[in-house]
Each structure stands twice: as structure tokens, then as C-alpha cells.
C-alpha atoms as a PDB file:
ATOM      1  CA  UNK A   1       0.000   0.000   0.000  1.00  0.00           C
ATOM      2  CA  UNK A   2       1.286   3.317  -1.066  1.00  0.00           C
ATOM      3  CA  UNK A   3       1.602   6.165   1.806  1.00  0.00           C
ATOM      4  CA  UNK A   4       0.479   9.815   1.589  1.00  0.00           C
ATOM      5  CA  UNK A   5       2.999  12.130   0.374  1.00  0.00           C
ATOM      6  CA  UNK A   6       1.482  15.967   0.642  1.00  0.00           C
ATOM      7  CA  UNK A   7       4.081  17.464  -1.582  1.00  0.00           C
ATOM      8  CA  UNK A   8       3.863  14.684  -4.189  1.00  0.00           C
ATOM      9  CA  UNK A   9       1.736  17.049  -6.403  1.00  0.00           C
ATOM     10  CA  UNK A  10       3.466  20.326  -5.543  1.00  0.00           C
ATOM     11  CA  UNK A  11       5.980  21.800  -7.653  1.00  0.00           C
ATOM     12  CA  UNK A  12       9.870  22.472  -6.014  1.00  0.00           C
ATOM     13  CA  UNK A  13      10.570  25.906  -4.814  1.00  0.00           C
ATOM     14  CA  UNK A  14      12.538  27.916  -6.976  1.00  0.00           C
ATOM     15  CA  UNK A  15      13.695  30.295  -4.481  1.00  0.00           C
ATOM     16  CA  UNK A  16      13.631  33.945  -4.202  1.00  0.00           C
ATOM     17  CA  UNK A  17      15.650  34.704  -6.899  1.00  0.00           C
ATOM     18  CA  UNK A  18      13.028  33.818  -9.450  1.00  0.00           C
ATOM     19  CA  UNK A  19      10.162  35.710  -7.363  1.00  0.00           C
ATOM     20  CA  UNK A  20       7.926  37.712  -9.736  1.00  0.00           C
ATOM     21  CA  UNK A  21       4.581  38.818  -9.058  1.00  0.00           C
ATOM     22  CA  UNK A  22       3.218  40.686 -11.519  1.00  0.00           C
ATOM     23  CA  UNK A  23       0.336  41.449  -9.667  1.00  0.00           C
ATOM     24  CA  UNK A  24       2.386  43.561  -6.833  1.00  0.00           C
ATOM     25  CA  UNK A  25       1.845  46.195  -9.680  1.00  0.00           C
ATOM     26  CA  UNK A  26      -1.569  48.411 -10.316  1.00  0.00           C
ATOM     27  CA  UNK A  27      -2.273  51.258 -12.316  1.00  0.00           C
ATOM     28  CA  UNK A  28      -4.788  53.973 -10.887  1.00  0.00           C
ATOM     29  CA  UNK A  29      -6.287  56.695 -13.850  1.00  0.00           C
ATOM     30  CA  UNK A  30      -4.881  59.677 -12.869  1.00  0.00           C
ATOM     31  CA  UNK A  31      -2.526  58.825 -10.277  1.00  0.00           C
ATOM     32  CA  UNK A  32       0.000  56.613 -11.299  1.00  0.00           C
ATOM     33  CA  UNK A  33       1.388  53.024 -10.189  1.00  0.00           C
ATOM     34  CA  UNK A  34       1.297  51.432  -7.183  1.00  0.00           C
ATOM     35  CA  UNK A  35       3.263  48.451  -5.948  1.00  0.00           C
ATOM     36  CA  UNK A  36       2.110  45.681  -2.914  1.00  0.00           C
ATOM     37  CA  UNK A  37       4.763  44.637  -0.810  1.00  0.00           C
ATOM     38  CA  UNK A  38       4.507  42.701   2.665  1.00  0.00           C
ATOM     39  CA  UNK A  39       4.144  46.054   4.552  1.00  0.00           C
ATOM     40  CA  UNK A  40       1.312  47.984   2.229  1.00  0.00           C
ATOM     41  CA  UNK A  41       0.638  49.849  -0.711  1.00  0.00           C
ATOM     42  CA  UNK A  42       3.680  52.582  -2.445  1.00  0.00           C
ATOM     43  CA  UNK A  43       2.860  54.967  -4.649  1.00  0.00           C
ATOM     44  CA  UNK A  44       2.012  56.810  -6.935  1.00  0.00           C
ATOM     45  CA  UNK A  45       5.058  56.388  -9.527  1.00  0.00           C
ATOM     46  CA  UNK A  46       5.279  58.024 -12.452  1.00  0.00           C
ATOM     47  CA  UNK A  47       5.927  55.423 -14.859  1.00  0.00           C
ATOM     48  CA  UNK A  48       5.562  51.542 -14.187  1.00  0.00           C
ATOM     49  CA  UNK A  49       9.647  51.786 -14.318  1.00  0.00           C
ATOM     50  CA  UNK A  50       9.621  53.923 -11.259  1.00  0.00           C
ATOM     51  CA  UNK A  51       7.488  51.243  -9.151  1.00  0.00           C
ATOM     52  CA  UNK A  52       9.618  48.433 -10.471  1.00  0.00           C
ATOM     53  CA  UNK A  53      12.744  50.863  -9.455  1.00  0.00           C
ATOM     54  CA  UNK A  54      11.275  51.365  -6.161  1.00  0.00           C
ATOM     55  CA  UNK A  55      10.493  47.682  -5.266  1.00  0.00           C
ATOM     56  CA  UNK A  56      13.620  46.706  -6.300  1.00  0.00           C
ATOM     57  CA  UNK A  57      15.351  49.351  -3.605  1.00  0.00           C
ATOM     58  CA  UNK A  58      13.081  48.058  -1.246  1.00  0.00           C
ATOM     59  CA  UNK A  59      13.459  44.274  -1.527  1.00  0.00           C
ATOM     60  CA  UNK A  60      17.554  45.155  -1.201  1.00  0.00           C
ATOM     61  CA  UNK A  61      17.107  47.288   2.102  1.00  0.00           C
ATOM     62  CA  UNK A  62      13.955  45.741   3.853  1.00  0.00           C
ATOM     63  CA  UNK A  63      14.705  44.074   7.222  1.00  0.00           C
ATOM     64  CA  UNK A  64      15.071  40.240   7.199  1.00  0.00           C
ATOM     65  CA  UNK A  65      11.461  38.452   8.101  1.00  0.00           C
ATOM     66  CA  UNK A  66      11.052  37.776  11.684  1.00  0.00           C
ATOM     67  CA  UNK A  67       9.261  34.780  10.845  1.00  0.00           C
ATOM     68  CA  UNK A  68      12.252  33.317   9.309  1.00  0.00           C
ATOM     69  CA  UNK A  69      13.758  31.843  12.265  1.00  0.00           C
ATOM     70  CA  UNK A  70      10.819  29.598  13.281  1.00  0.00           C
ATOM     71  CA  UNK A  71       9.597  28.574   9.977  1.00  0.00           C
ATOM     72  CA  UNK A  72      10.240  25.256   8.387  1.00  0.00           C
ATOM     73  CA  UNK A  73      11.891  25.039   5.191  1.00  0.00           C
END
């Protein structure tokens, strides 16, 4: 008989250097782009560029997850 295996059917983490969400991004008419990160809403940006600019700088200088340390890998 064949036992349960709960990540059978799940595909392998790639790791956070292929993250991409492109949903983090959103567009408001007359305002300009927005990005979602862990902590909230940015914005406005200018141009799309400028969000993806911005996330970028944040991802480099945010604080490491608190979480980390207790969570399994």
C-alpha cells in the first residue's frame, strides 16, 4: 500500500531569486502606479519603471522576516 505524500503534487521551490509577481503592480487613472509589498501599498510612480525601481530598492534594504527563524523550510 502506497503512503500519503502531501508534496507529491506540488511543484519544487525555486527560491527567491526567481520571485515575480506581476500582480504587486496596479495602475490607478490619474494617479500613477502602485506596488504591494509585505508592509502595504507605495505609490504613486510616475511610470511603471519607477514602481519596479522602487520595489527593487526596497526588496535590497527591507529588514530580514522575523518569521524566518521559526519557519520550516
Amino acid at each position: 500500500m502506497d503512503t500519503f505524500d502531501p508534496d507529491k503534487n506540488r511543484p519544487p521551490r525555486a527560491g527567491e531569486n526567481y520571485r515575480f509577481n506581476q500582480q504587486r503592480y496596479f495602475h490607478v487613472m490619474s494617479q500613477g502606479w502602485y506596488i504591494h509589498t509585505r508592509e502595504g501599498v507605495h505609490g504613486p510612480y510616475l511610470r511603471k519603471e519607477d514602481a519596479h525601481d522602487q520595489l527593487e530598492m526596497h526588496i535590497l534594504h527591507s529588514t530580514p522576516d522575523p518569521s524566518d527563524s521559526w519557519r520550516m523550510g
